[in-house]
Protein backbone atom coordinates (compact mmCIF):
# COMPACT_ATOMS: atom_id res chain seq x y z
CA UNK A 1 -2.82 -13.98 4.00
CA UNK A 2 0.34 -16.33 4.15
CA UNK A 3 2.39 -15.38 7.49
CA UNK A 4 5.82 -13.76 6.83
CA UNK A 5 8.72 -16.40 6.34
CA UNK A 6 11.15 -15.60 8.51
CA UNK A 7 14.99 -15.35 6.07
CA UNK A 8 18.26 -16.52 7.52
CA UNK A 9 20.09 -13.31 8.60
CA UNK A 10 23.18 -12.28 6.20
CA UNK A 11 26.11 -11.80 8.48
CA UNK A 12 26.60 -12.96 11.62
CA UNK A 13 28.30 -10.61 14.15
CA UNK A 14 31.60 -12.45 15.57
CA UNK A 15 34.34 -11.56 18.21
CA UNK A 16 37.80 -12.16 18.41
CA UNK A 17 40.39 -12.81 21.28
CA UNK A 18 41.65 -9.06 22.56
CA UNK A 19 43.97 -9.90 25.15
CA UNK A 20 47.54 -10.38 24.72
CA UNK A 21 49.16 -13.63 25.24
CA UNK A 22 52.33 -15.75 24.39
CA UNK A 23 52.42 -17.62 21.18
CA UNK A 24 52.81 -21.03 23.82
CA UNK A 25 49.62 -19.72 25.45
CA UNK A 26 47.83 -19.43 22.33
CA UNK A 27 48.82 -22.76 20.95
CA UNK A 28 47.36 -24.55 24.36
CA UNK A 29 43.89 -23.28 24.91
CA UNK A 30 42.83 -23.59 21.04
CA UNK A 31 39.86 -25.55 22.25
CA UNK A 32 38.64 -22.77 24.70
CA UNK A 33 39.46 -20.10 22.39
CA UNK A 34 37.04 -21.46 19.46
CA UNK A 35 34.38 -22.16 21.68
CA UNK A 36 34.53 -18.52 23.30
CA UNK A 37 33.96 -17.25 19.58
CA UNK A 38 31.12 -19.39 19.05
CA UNK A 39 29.30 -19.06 22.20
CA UNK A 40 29.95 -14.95 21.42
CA UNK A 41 28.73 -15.33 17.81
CA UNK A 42 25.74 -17.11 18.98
CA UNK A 43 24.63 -14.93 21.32
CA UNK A 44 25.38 -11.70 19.03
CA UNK A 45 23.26 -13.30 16.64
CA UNK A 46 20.32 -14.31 19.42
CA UNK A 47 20.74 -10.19 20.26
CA UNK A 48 20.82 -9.03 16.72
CA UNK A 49 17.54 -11.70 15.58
CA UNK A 50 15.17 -10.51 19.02
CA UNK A 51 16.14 -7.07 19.63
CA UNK A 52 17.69 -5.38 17.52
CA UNK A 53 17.10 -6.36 13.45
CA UNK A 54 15.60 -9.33 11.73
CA UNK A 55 15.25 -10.47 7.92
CA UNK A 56 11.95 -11.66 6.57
CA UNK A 57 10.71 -12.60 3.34
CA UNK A 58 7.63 -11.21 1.74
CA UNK A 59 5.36 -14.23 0.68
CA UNK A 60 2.05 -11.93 -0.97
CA UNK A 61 1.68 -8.95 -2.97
CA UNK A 62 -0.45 -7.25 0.11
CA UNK A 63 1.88 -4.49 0.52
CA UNK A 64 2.74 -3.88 -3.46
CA UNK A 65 3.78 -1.51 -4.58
CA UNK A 66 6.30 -0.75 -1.29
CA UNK A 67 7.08 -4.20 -1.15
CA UNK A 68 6.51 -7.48 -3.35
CA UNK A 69 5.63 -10.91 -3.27
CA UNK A 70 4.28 -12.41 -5.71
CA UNK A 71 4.63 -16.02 -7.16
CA UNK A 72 3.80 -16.09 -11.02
CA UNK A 73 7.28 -13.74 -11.26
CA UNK A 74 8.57 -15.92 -8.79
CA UNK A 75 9.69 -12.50 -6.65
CA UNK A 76 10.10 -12.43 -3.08
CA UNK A 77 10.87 -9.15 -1.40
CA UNK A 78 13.92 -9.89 1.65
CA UNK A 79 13.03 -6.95 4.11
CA UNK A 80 15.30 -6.01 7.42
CA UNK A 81 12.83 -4.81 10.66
CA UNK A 82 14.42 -2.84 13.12
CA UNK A 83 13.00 -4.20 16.21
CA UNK A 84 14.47 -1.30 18.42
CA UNK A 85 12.25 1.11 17.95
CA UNK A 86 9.16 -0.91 19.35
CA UNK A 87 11.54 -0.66 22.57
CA UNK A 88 12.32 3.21 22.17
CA UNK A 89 8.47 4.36 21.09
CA UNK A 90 5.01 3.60 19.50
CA UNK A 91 4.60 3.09 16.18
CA UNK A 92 3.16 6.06 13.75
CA UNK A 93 1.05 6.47 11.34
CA UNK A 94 1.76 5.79 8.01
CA UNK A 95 4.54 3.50 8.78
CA UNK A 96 5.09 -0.02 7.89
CA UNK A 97 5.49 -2.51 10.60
CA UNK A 98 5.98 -6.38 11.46
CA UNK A 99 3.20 -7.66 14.21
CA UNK A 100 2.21 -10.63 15.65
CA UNK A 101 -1.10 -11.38 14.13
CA UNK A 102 -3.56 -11.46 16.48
CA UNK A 103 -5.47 -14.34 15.81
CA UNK A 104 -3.37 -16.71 15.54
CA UNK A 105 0.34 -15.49 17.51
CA UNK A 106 2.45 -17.72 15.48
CA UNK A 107 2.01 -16.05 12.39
CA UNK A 108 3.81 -12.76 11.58
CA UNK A 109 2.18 -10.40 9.22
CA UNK A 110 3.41 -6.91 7.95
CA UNK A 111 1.52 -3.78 6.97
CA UNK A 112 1.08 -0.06 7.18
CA UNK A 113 0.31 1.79 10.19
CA UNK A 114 -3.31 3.75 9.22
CA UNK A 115 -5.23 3.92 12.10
CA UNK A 116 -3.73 5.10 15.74
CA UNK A 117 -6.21 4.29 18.95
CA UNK A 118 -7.97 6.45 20.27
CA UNK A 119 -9.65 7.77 17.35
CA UNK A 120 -12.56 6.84 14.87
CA UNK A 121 -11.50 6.01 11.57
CA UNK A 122 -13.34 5.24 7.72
CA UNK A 123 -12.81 3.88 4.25
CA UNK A 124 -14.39 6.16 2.16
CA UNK A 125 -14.40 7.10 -1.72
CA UNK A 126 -11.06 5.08 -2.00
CA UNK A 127 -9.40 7.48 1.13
CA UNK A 128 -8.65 7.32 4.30
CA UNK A 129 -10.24 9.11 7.08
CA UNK A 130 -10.55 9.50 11.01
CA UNK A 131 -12.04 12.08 13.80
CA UNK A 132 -11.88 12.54 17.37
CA UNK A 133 -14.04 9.06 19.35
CA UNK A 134 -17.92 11.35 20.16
CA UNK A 135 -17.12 13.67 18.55
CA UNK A 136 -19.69 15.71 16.22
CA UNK A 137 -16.89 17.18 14.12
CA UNK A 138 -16.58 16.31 10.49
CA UNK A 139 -14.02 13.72 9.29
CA UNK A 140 -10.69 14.94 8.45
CA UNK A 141 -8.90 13.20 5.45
CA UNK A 142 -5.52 11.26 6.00
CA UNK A 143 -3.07 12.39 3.87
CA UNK A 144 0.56 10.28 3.35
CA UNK A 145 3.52 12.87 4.08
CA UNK A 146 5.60 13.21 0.97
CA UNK A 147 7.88 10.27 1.30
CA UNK A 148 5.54 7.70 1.80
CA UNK A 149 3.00 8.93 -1.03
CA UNK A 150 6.11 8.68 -3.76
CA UNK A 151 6.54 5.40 -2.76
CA UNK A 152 3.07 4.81 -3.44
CA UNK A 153 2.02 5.97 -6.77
CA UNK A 154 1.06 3.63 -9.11
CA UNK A 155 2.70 4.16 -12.72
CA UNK A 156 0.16 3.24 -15.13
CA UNK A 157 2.18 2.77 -18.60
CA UNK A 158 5.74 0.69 -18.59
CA UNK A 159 8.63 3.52 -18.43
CA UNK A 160 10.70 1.54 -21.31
CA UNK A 161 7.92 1.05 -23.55
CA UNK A 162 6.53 2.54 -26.62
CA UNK A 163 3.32 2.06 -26.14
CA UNK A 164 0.83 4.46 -26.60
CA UNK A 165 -0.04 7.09 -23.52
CA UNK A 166 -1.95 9.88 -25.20
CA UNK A 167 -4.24 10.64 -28.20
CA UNK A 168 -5.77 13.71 -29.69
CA UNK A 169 -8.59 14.58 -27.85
CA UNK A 170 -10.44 15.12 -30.87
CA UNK A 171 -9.94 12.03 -33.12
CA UNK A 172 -8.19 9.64 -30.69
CA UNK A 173 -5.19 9.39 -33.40
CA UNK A 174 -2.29 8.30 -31.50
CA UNK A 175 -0.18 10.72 -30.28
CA UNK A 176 2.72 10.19 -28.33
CA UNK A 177 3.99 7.76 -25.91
CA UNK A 178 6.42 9.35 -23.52
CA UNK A 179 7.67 12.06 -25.88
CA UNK A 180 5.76 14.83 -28.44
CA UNK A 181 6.07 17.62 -29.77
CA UNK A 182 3.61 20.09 -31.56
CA UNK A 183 4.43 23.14 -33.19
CA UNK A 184 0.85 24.62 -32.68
CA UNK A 185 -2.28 24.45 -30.41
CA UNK A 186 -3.24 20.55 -29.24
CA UNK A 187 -5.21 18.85 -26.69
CA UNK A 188 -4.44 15.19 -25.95
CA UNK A 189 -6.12 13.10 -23.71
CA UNK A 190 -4.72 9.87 -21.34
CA UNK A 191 -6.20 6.73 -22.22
CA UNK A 192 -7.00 4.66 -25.89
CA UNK A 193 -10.70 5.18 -24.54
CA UNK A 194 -12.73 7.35 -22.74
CA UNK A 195 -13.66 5.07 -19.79
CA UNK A 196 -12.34 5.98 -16.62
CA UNK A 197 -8.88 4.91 -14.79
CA UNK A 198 -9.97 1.80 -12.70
CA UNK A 199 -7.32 0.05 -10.42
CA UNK A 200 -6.13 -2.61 -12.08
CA UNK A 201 -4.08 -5.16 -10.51
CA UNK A 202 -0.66 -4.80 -11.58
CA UNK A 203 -0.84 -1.32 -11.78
CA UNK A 204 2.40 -0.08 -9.75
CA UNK A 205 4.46 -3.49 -10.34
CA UNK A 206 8.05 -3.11 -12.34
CA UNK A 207 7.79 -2.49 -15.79
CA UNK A 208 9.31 -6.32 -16.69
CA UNK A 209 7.09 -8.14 -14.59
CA UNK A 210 3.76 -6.88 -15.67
CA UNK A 211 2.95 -8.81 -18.50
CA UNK A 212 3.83 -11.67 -16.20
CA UNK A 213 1.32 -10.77 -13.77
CA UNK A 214 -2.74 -11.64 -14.14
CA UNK A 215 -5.75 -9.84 -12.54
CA UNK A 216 -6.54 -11.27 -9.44
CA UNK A 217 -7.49 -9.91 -6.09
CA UNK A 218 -10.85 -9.28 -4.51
CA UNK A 219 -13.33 -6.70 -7.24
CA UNK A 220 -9.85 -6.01 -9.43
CA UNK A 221 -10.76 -3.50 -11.73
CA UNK A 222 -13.58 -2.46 -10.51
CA UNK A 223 -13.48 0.69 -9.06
CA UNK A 224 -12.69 4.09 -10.77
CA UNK A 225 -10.13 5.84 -9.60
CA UNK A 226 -10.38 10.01 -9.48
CA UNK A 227 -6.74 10.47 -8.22
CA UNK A 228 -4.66 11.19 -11.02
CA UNK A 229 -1.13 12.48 -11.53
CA UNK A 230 0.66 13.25 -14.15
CA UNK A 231 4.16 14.43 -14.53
CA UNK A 232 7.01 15.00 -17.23
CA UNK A 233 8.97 17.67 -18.31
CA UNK A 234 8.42 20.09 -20.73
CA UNK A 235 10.26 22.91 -23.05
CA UNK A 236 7.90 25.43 -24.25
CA UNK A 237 8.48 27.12 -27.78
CA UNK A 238 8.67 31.19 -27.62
CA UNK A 239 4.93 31.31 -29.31
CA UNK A 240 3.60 28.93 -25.95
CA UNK A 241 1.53 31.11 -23.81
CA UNK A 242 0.31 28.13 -21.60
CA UNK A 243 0.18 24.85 -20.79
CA UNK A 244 -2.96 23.16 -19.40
CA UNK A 245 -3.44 20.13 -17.20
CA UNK A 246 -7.33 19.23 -17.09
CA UNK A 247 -8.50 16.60 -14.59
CA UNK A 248 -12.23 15.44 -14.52
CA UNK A 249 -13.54 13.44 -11.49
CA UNK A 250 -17.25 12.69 -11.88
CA UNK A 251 -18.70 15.98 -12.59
CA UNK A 252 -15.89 17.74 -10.91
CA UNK A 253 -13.72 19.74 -13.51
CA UNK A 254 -10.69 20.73 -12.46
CA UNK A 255 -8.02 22.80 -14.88
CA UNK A 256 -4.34 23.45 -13.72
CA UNK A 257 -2.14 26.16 -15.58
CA UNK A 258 1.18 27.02 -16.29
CA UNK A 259 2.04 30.62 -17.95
CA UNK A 260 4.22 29.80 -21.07
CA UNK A 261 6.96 32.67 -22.86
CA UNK A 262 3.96 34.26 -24.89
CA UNK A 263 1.91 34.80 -21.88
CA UNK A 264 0.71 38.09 -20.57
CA UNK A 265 3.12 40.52 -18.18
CA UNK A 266 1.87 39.33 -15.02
CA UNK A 267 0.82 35.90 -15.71
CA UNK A 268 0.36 33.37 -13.02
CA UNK A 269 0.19 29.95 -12.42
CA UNK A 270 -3.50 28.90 -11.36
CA UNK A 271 -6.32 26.20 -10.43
CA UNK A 272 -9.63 26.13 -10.91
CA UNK A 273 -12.50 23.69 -10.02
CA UNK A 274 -15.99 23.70 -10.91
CA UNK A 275 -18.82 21.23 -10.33
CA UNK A 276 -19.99 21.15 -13.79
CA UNK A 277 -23.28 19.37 -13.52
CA UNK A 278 -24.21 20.69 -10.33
CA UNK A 279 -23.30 17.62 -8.20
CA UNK A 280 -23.46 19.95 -4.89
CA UNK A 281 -27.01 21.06 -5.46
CA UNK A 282 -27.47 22.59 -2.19
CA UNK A 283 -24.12 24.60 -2.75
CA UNK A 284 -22.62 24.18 -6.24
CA UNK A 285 -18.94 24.11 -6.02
CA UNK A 286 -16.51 26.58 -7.55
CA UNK A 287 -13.14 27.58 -6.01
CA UNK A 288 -10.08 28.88 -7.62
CA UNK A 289 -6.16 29.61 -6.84
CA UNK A 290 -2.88 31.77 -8.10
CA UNK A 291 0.54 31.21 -7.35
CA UNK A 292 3.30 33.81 -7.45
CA UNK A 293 4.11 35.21 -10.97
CA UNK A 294 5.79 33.00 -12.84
CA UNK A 295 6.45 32.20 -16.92
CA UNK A 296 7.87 29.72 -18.36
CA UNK A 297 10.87 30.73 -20.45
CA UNK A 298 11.42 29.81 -24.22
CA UNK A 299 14.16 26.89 -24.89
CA UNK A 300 14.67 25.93 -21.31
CA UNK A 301 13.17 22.50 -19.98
CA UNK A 302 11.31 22.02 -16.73
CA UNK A 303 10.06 19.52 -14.87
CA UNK A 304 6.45 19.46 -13.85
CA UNK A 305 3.44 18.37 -12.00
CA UNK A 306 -0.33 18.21 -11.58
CA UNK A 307 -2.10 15.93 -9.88
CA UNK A 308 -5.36 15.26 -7.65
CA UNK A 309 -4.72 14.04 -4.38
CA UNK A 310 -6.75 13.03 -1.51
CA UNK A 311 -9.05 16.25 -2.07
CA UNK A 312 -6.37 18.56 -3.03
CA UNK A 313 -4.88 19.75 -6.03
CA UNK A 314 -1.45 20.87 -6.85
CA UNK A 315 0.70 22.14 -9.41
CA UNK A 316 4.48 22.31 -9.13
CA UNK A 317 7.31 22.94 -11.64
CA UNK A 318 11.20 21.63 -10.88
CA UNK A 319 9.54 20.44 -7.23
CA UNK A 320 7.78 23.73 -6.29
CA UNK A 321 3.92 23.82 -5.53
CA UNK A 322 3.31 27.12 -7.08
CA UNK A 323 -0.55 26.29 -5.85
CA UNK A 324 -2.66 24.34 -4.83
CA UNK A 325 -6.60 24.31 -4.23
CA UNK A 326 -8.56 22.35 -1.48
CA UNK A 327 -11.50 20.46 -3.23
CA UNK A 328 -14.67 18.76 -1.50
CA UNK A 329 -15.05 14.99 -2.00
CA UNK A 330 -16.58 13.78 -5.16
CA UNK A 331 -18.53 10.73 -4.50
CA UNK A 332 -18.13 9.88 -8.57
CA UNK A 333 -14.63 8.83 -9.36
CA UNK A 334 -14.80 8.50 -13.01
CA UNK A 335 -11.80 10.13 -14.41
CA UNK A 336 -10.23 11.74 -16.97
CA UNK A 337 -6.89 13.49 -17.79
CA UNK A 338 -5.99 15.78 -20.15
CA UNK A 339 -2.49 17.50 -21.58
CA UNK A 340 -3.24 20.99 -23.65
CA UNK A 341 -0.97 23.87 -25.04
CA UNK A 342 -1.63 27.02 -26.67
CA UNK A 343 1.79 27.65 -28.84
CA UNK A 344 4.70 25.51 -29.55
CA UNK A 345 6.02 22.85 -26.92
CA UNK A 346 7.71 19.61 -26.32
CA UNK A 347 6.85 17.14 -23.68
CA UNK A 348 9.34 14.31 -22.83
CA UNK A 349 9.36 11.43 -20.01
CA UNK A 350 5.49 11.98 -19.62
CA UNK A 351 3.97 9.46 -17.06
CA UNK A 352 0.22 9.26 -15.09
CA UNK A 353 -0.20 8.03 -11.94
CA UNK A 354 -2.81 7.03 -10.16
CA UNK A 355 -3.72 6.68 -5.96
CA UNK A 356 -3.84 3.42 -4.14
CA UNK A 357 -7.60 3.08 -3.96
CA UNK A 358 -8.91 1.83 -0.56
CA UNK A 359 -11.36 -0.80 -0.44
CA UNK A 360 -13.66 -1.52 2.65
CA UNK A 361 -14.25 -4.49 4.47
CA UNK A 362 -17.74 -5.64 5.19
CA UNK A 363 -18.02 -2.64 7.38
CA UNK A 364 -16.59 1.04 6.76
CA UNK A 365 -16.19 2.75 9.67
CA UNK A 366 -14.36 1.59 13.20
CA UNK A 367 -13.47 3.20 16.77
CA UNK A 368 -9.90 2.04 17.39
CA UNK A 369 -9.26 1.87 21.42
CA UNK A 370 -6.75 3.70 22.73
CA UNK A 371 -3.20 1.18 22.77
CA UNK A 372 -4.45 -0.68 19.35
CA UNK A 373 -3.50 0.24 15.60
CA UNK A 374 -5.20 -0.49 12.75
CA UNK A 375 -3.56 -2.57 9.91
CA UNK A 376 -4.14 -2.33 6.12
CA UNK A 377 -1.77 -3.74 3.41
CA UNK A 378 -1.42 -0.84 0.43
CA UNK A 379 -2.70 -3.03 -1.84
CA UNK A 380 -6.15 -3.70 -0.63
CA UNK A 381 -7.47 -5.78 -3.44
CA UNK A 382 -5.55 -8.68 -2.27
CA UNK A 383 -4.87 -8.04 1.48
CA UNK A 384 -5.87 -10.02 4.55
CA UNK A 385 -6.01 -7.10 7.52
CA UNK A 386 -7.59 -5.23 9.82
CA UNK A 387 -10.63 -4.53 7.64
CA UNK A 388 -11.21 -8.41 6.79
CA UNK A 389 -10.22 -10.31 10.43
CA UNK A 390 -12.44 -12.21 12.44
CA UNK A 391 -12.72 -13.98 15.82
CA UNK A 392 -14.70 -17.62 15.79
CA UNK A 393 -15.54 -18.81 18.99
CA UNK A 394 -16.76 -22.87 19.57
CA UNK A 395 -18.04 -23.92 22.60
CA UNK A 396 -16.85 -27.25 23.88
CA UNK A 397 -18.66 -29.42 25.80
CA UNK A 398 -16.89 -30.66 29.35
CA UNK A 399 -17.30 -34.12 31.15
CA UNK A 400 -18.34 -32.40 34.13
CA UNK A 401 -20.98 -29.66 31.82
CA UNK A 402 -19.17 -27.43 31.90
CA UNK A 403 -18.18 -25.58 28.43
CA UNK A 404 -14.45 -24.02 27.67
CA UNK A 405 -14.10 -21.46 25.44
CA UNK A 406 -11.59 -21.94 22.66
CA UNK A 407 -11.33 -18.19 20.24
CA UNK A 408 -9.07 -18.41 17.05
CA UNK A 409 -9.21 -16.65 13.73
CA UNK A 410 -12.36 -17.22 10.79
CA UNK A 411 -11.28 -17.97 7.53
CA UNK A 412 -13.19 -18.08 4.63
CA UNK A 413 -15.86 -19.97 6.29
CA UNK A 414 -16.00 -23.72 6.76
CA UNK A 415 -16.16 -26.90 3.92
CA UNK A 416 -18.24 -30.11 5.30
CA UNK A 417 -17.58 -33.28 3.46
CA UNK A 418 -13.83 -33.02 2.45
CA UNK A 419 -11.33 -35.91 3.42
CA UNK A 420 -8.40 -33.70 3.70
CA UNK A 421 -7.40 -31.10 6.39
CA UNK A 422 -7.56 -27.65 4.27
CA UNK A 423 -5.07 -25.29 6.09
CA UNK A 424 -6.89 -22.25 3.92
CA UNK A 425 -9.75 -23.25 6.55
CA UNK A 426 -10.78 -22.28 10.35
CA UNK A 427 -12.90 -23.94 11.26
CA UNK A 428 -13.02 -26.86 8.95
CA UNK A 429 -15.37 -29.53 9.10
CA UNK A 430 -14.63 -33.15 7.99
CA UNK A 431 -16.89 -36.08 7.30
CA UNK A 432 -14.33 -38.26 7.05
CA UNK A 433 -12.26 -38.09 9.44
CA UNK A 434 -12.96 -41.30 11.68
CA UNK A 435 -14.19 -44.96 10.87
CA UNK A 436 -17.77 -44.30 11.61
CA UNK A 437 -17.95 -40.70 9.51
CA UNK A 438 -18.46 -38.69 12.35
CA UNK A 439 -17.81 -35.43 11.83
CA UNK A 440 -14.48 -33.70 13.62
CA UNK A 441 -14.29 -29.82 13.40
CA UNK A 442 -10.66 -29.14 13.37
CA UNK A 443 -9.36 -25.54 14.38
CA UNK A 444 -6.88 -23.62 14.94
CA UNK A 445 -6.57 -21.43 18.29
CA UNK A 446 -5.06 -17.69 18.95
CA UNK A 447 -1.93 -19.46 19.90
CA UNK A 448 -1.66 -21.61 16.71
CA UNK A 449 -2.63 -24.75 18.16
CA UNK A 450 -4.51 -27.12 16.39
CA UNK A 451 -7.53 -28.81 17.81
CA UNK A 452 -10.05 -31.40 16.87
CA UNK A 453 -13.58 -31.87 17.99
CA UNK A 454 -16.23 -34.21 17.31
CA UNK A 455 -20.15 -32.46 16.77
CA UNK A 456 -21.74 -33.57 20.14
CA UNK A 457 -18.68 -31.59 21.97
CA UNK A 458 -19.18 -28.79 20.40
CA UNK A 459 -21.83 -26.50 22.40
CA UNK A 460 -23.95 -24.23 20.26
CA UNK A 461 -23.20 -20.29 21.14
CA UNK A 462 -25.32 -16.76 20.52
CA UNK A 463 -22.29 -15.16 18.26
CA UNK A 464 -19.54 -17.47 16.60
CA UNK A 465 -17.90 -14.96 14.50
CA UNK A 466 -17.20 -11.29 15.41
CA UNK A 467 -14.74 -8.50 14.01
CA UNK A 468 -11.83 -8.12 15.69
CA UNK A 469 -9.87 -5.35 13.59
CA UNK A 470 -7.19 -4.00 15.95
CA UNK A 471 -3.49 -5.29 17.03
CA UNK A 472 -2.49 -4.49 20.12
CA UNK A 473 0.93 -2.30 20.96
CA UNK A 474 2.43 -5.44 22.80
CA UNK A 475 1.68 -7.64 19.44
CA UNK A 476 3.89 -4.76 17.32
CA UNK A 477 7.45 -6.38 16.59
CA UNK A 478 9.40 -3.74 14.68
CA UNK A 479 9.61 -1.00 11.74
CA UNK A 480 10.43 -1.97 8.44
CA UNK A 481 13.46 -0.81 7.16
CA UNK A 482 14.45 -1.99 3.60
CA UNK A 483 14.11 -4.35 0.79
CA UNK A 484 17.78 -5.67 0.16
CA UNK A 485 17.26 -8.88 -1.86
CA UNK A 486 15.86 -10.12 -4.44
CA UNK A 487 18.58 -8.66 -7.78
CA UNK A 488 17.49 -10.10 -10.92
CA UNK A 489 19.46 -8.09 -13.37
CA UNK A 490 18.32 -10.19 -16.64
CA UNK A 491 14.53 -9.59 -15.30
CA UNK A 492 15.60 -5.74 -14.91
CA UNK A 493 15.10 -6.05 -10.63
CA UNK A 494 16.42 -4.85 -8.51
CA UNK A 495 14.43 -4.61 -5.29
CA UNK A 496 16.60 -2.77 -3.07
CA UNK A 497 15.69 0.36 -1.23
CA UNK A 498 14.16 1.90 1.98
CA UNK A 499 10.94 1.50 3.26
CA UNK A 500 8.49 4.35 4.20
């Protein structure tokens, strides 16, 4: 990952001459009096850049959706960091932060909080998870508090457009794209096909720069994804005795139910999950949940909600859960979504979400010691941290035979045989580097120096390359704060807002 480029600040805090003085007094210290205001404006802005708040610019897309960078669109996300609160506490999880990156301290990188030393912590099933270090207890599932996870849903259909979102379930007609009604039982279904929501790359990117945007990123695509919103609003006909949300992940089945004007006295909102093939074959699932009575009434519009999150369903109407079910992890993600109604009903502004899905590194599961944090960007299909970082170690060779140790961080391996330093490269190994095509290893240390060896210094060593996943609390700079730049009105951007 490209470091953060660091933005010339906006304003510049200045100060002006309080005391009183005669106009002759004014007039003869002019000199004095401009260089009081600059040496004051200087050091405001030294305060302000070091201690207080400091602009960046976003170079990757490693943190999209919250924030965006991303050079086909040619979009650049401008973020303020309040550096204060490193001085006033730790950071927390779930937050997004500026660090020094550890292996190499003059790059800055930024990315969310998700791992807090001292604990053990997973990628699992595209979630997050952690548990006490020894302990025999099993994991517990990180969930984002509200805030953060609204940030992070990823819409999958552009807002503006008229392209298709649902078909009939039974014929795969087209049905609607963010507005239907039907004047009689239906059951639609998400999707032109029935394959499975997979995360796509530009899933979660403004609706005017998709089509801008290719596939790229590390196994794009290639993962289904089994959590699944969707969300709209709805005005139910006086024959409507319910509308159904039904969510399939592998050969979990999972239906979510609102009573509608025609329903029985007494009717309630409720969940219910089944493992339809038998997945849990020691202990077949089933569970079920009811809310408080409740009915829709005829005419009147309402928003709702369903949705499959991190091993928990809810469903909420005008931004009450009315219930919600806790559901055990399906190791099959394949997904479906579907939109039913017994009786008369219109749905308008309908939109499905789906869950940043986690990708692990080479390894899955790490114990974070106590002081560290781990790092991981929210889009993890094209994000350098904490699950991806290595340490390289070379071992050079001393007059005296002795050997010094220089550590720095492994990229993507090393090329032999190339003419030109490749910065994309540590170590990197050139041929060509001298008149008699000796070979020079050139690399860069923790501190960002560069350094050049020839083979015969270069002592051979048990372990070259290790993990080295956590940054340290001294290495964390400051909280991000908000996006306030860039505002492309013709491209229908406008990137400003707060970070969570």
């Amino acid at each position: 990952m490209s470091p953060i480029e660091i933005a010339m600040p906006n304003r510049v805090a200045s100060t002006g001459d309080a005391g009183k003085r005669t106009e002759s007094n004014k007039r003869s210290t002019p000199w004095r009096d401009n260089i009081e205001a600059m040496l004051m404006a200087i050091v405001m802005a030294i305060v302000l850049k070091y201690f207080i708040v400091e602009a960046y610019r976003i170079p990757t897309g490693s943190m999209q959706p919250t924030l965006m960078g991303n050079d086909q669109t040619g979009i650049f996300d401008r973020i303020l960091v309040d550096k204060f609160t490193s001085v006033l506490r730790d950071p927390e999880r779930f937050e997004t932060w500026v660090f020094r990156y550890p292996l190499d301290g003059s790059k800055n990188f930024v990315k969310r909080v998700v791992g807090v030393g001292p604990e053990e912590f997973r990628v699992h099933n595209g979630d997050l998870w952690r548990r006490d270090v020894g302990a025999e207890s099993d994991w517990e599932i990180l969930r984002r508090p509200q805030r953060v996870q609204e940030e992070t849903w990823l819409a999958l259909i552009r807002e503006d457009a008229g392209d298709p979102l649902f078909y009939s379930a039974e014929d795969q007609s087209v049905v609607a794209s963010r507005s239907v009604e039907h004047h009689g039982d239906f059951r639609m279904r998400y999707g032109a096909s029935r394959s499975s929501v997979y995360d796509q790359y530009n899933d979660g990117y403004p609706d005017a720069l998709k089509g801008q945007i290719r596939g790229r990123g590390r196994g794009a695509g290639e993962h289904t994804v089994g959590d699944l919103r969707v969300s709209g609003e709805v005005t139910p006909a006086a024959d409507c005795e319910w509308i159904k949300v039904q969510l399939k992940e592998g050969n979990m089945d999972y239906v979510l139910l609102i009573p509608g004007p025609a329903a029985e006295a007494g009717a309630k909102p409720s969940i219910a999950a089944e493992d339809t093939k038998k997945e849990y074959s020691n202990a077949p699932f089933a569970g079920s949940a009811e809310g408080e009575e409740f009915r829709f009434q005829a005419g009147k519009s309402y928003s709702f909600g369903a949705q499959n999150l991190d091993d928990l369903l809810e469903l909420e109407v005008d931004g009450t859960v009315l219930c919600s079910l806790a559901i055990p992890t399906a190791s099959n993600q394949a997904s479906a979504l579907y939109l039913e109604n017994k009786g008369g009903v219109r749905f308008d502004d309908l939109m499905v979400y789906r869950d940043i899905f986690y990708t692990p590194g080479d390894v899955s599961n790490w114990t974070i010691p106590e002081g560290h944090f781990f790092m991981m960007g929210d889009n993890t299909l094209d994000s350098s941290d904490s699950r991806m970082w290595k340490s390289h170690r070379l071992e050079r060779r001393l007059p005296n035979g002795e050997t010094d140790i220089v550590e720095g961080n492994h990229r993507a391996g090393s090329h032999t045989g190339q003419s030109d330093f490749d910065a994309d490269m540590n170590p990197f190994i050139s041929s060509l580097s001298t008149p008699d095509l000796r070979p020079i290893t050139w690399f860069r240390d923790n501190y960002g120096e560069m350094h050049a060896f020839e083979s015969d210094e270069i002592a051979p060593a048990a372990e070259l390359t290790l993990p080295a996943p956590f940054v340290p609390r001294k290495m964390m700079l400051g909280r991000a704060l908000s996006v306030f730049w860039p505002i492309k009105p013709f491209d229908k951007v406008w990137r400003f807002k707060w970070i969570h």
